[in-house]
N, C-alpha and C. Protein backbone atom coordinates (compact mmCIF):
# COMPACT_ATOMS: atom_id res chain seq x y z
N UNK A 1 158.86 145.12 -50.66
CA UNK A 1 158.86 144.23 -49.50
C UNK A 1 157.80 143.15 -49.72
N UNK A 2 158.11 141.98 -49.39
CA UNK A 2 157.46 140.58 -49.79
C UNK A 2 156.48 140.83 -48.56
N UNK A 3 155.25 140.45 -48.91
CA UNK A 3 154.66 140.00 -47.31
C UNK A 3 153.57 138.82 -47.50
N UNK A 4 153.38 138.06 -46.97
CA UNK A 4 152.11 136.92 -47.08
C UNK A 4 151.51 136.93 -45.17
N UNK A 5 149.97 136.59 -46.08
CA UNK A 5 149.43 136.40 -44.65
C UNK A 5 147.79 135.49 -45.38
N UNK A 6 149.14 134.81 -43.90
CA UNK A 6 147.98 133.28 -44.09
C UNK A 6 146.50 133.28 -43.44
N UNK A 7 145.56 132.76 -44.04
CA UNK A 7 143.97 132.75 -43.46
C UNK A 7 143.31 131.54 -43.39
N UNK A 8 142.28 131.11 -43.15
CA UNK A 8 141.27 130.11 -43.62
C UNK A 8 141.65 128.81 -42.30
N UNK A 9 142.59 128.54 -41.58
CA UNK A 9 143.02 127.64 -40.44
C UNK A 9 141.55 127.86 -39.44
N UNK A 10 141.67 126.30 -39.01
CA UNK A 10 140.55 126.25 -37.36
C UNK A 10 140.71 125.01 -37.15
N UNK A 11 139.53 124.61 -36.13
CA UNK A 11 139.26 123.24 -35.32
C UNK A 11 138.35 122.74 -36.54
N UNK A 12 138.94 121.56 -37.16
CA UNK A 12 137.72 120.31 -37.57
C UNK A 12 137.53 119.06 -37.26
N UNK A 13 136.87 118.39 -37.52
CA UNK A 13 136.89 117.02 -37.46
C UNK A 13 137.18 116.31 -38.75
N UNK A 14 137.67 114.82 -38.17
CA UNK A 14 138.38 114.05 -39.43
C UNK A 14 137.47 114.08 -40.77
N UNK A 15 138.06 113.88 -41.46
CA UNK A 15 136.88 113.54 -43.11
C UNK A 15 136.43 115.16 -43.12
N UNK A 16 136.75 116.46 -42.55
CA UNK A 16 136.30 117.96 -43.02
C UNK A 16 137.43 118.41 -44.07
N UNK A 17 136.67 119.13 -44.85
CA UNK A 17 137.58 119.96 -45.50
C UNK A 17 137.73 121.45 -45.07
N UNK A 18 139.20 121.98 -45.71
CA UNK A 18 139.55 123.14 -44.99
C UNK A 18 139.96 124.08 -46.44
N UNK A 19 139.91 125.48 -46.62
CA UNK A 19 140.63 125.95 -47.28
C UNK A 19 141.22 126.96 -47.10
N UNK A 20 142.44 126.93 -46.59
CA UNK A 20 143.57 127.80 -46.61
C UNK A 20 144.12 129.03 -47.65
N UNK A 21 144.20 130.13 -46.93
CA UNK A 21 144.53 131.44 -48.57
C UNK A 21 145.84 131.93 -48.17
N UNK A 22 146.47 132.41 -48.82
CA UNK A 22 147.56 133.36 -48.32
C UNK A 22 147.53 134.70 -49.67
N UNK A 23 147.51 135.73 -48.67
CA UNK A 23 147.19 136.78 -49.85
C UNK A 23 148.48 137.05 -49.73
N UNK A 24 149.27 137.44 -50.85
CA UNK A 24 150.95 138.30 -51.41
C UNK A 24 150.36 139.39 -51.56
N UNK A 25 151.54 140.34 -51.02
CA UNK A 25 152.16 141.58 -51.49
C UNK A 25 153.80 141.80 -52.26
N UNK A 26 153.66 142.16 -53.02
CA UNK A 26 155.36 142.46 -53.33
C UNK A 26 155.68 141.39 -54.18
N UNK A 27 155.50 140.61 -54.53
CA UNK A 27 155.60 139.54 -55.65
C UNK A 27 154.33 138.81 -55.69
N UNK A 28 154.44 138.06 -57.06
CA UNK A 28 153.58 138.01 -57.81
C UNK A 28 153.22 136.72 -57.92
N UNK A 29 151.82 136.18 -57.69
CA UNK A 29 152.13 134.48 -57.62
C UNK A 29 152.47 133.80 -58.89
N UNK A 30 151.77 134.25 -59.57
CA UNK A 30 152.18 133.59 -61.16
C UNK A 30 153.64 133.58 -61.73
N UNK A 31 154.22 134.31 -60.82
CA UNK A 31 155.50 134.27 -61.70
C UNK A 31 156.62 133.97 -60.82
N UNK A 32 156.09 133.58 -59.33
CA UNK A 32 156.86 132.53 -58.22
C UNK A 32 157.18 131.33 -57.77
N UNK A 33 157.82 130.71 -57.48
CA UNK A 33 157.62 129.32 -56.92
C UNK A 33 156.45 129.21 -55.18
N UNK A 34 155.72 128.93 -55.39
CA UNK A 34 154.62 129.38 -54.34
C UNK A 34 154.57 127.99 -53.55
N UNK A 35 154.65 127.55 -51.94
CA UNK A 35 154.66 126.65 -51.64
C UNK A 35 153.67 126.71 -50.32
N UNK A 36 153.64 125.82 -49.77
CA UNK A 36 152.92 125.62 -48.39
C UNK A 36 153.70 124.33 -47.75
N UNK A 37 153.50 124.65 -46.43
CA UNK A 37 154.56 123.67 -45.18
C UNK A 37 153.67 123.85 -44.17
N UNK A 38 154.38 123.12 -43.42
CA UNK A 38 153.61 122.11 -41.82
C UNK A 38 154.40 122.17 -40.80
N UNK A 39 153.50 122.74 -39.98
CA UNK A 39 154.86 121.96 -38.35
C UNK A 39 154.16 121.58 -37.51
N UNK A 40 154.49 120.25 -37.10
CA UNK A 40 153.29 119.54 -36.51
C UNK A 40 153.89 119.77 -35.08
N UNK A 41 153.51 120.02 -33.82
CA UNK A 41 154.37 120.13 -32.55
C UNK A 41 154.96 119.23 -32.60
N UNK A 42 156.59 119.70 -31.75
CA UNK A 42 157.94 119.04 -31.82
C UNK A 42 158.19 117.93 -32.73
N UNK A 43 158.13 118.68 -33.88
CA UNK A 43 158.44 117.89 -35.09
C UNK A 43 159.05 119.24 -35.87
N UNK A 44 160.05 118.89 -37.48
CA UNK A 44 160.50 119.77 -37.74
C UNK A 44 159.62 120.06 -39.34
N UNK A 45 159.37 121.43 -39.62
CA UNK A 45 159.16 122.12 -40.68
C UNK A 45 158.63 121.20 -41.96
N UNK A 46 157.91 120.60 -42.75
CA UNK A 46 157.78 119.70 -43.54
C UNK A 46 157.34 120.51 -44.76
N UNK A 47 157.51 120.31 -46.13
CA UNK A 47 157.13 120.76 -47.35
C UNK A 47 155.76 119.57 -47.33
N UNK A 48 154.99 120.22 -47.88
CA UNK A 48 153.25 119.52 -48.27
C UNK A 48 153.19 120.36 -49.68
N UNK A 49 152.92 121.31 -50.34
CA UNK A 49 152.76 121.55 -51.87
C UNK A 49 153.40 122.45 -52.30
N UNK A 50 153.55 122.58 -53.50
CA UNK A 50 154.42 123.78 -54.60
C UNK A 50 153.76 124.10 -55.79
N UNK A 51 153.49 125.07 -56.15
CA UNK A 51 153.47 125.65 -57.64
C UNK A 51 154.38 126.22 -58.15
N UNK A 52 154.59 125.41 -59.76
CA UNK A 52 155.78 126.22 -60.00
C UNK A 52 155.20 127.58 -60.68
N UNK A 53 155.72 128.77 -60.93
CA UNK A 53 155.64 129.68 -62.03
C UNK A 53 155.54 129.16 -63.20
N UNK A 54 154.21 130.31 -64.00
CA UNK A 54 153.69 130.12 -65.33
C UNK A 54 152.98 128.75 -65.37
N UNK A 55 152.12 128.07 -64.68
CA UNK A 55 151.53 127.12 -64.92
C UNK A 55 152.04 126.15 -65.09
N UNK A 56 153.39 125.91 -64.89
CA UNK A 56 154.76 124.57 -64.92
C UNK A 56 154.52 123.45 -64.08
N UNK A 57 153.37 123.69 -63.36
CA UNK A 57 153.15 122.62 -62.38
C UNK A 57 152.99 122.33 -60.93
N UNK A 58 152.66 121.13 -60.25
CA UNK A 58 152.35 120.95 -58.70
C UNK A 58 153.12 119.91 -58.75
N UNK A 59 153.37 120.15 -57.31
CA UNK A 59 154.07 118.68 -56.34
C UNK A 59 153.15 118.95 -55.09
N UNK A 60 153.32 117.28 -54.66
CA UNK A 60 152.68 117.15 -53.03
C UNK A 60 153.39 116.39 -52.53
N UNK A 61 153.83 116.40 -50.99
CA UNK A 61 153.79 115.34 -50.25
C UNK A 61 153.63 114.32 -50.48
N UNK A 62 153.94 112.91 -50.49
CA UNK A 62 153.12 111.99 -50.80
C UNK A 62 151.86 111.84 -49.64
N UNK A 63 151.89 111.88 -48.21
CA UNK A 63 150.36 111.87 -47.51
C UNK A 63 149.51 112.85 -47.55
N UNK A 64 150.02 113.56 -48.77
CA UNK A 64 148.87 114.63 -48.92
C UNK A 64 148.15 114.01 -50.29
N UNK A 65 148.57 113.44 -51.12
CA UNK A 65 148.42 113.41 -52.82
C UNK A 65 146.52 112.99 -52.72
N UNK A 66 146.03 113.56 -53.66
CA UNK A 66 144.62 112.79 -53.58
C UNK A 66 143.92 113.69 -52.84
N UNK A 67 144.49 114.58 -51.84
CA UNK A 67 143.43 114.55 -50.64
C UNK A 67 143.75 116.27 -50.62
N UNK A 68 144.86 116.98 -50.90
CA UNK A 68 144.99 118.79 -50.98
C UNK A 68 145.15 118.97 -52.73
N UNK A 69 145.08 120.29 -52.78
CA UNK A 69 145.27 120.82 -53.84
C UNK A 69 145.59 122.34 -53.77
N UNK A 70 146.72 122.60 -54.57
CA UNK A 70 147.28 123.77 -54.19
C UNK A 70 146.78 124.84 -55.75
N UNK A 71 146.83 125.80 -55.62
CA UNK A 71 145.92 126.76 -56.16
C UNK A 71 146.49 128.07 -56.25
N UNK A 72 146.05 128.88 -57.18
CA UNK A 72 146.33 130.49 -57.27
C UNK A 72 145.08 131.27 -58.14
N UNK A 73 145.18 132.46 -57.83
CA UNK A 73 144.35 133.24 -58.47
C UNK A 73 145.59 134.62 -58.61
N UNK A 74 145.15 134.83 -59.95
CA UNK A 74 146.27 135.78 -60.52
C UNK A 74 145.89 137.34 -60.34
N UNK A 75 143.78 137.29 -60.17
CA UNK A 75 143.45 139.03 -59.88
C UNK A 75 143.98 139.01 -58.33
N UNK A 76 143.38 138.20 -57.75
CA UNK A 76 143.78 138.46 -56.22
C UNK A 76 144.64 138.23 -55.12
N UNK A 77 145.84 137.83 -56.57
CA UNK A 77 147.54 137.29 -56.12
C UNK A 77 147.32 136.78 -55.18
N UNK A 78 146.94 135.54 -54.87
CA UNK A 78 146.49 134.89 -53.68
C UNK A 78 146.59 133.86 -54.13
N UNK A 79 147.22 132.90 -52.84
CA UNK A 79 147.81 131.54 -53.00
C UNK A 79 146.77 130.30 -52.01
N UNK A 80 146.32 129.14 -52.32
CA UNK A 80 145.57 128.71 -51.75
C UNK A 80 145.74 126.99 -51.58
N UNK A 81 144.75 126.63 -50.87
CA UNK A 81 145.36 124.93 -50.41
C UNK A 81 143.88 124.70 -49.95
N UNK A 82 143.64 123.90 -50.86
CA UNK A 82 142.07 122.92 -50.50
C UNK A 82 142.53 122.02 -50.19
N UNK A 83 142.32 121.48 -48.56
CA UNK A 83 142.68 120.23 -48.01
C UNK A 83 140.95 119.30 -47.80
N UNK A 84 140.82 118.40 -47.96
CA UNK A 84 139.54 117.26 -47.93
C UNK A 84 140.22 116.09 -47.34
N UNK A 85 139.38 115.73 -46.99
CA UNK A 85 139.39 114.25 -46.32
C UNK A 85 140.46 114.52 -45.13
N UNK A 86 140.29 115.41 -44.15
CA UNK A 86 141.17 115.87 -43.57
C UNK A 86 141.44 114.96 -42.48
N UNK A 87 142.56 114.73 -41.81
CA UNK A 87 142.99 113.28 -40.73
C UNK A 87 144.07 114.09 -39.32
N UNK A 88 143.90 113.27 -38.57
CA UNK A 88 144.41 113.87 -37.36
C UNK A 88 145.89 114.34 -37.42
N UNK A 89 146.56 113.59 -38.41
CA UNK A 89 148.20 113.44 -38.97
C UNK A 89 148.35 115.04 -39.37
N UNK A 90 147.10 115.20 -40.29
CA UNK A 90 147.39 116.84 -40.96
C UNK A 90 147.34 117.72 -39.46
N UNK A 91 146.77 117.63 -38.20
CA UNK A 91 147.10 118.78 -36.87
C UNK A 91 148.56 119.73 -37.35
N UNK A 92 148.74 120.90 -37.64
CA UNK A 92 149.85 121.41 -37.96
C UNK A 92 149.54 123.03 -37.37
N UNK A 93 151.14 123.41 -37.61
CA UNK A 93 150.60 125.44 -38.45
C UNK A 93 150.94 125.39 -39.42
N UNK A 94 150.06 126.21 -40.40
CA UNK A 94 150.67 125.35 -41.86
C UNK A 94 151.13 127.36 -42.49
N UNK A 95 152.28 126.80 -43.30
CA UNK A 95 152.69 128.31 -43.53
C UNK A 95 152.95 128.29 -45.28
N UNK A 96 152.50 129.75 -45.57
CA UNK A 96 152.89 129.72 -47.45
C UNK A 96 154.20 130.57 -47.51
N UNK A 97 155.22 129.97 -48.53
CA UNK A 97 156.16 130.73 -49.09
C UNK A 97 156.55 131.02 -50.34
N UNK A 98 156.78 132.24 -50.32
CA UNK A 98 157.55 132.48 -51.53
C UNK A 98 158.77 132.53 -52.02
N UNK A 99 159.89 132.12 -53.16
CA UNK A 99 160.97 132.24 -53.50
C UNK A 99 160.87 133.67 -54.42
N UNK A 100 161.27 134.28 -53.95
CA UNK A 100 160.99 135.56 -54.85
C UNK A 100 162.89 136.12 -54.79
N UNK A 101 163.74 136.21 -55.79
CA UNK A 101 164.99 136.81 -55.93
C UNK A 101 166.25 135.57 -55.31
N UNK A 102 165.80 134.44 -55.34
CA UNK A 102 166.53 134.02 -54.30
C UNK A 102 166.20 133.76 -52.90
N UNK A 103 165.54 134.50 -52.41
CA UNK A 103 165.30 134.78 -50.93
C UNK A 103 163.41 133.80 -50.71
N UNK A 104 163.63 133.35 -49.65
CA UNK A 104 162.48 132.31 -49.21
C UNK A 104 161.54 133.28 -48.11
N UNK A 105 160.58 134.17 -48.75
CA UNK A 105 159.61 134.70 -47.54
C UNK A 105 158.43 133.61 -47.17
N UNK A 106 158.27 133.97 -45.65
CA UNK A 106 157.02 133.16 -44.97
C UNK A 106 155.91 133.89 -44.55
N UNK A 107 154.91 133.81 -44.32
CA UNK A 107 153.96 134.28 -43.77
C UNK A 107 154.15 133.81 -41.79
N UNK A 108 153.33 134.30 -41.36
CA UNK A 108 153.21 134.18 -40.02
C UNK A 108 152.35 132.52 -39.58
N UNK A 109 151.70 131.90 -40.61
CA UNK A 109 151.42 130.50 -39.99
C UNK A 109 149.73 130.81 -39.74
N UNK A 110 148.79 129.94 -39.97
CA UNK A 110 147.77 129.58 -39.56
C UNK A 110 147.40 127.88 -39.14
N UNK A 111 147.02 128.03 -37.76
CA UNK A 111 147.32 126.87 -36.98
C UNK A 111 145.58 125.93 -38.03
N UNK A 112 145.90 124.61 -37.91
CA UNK A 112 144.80 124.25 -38.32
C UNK A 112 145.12 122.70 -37.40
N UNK A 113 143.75 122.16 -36.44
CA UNK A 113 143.90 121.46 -36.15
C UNK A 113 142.79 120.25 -36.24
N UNK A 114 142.40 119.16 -36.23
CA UNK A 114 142.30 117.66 -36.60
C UNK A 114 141.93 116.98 -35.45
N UNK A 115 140.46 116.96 -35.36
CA UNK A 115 140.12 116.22 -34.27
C UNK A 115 139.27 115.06 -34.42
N UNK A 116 139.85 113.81 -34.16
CA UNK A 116 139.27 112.33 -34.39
C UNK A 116 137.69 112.28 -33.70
């Protein structure tokens, strides 16, 4: 059974940095497509970063590029997102997923919000 659970979300102010973890169970980050998403109120679901498996690479958002960085650690199968220069736009719940078999698991969301 897949499970993620997201951590590291709170109240900052603009220009703070934040860093976000999501620890896995049941699959493996290194060898997943590992992502992180946004939902900003009444707005829909947005992709912000990806790792591919085996070190193949990152994508961002473009209003993220420059400013997050998405991350893994392979002892503590844990998936991560250093956000800097943080702006009121990023206000979200931001959630990590995994593609593991086909199937897209989520974690439960850690709210992180952006105050000017």
């Amino acid at each position: 059974q897949v499970q993620l659970v997201e951590s590291g979300g709170g109240l900052v102010h603009t220009g703070d940095s934040l860093r976000l973890s999501c620890a896995v169970s049941g699959a493996l980050v290194t060898s997943s497509h590992m992502s992180w998403f946004r939902q900003a109120p009444g707005k829909e679901r947005e992709f912000v970063a990806r790792m591919r498996p085996g070190g193949s690479g990152t994508d961002y958002t473009d209003s993220v590029k420059g400013r997050f960085t998405i991350s893994r650690d392979h002892r503590e199968n844990t998936l991560y997102l250093q956000m800097n220069s943080l702006e009121p736009g990023d206000t979200a719940i931001y959630y990590c997923a995994v593609l593991y078999w086909g199937n897209q698991h989520w974690g439960q969301g850690t709210q992180v919000t952006v105050s000017s």
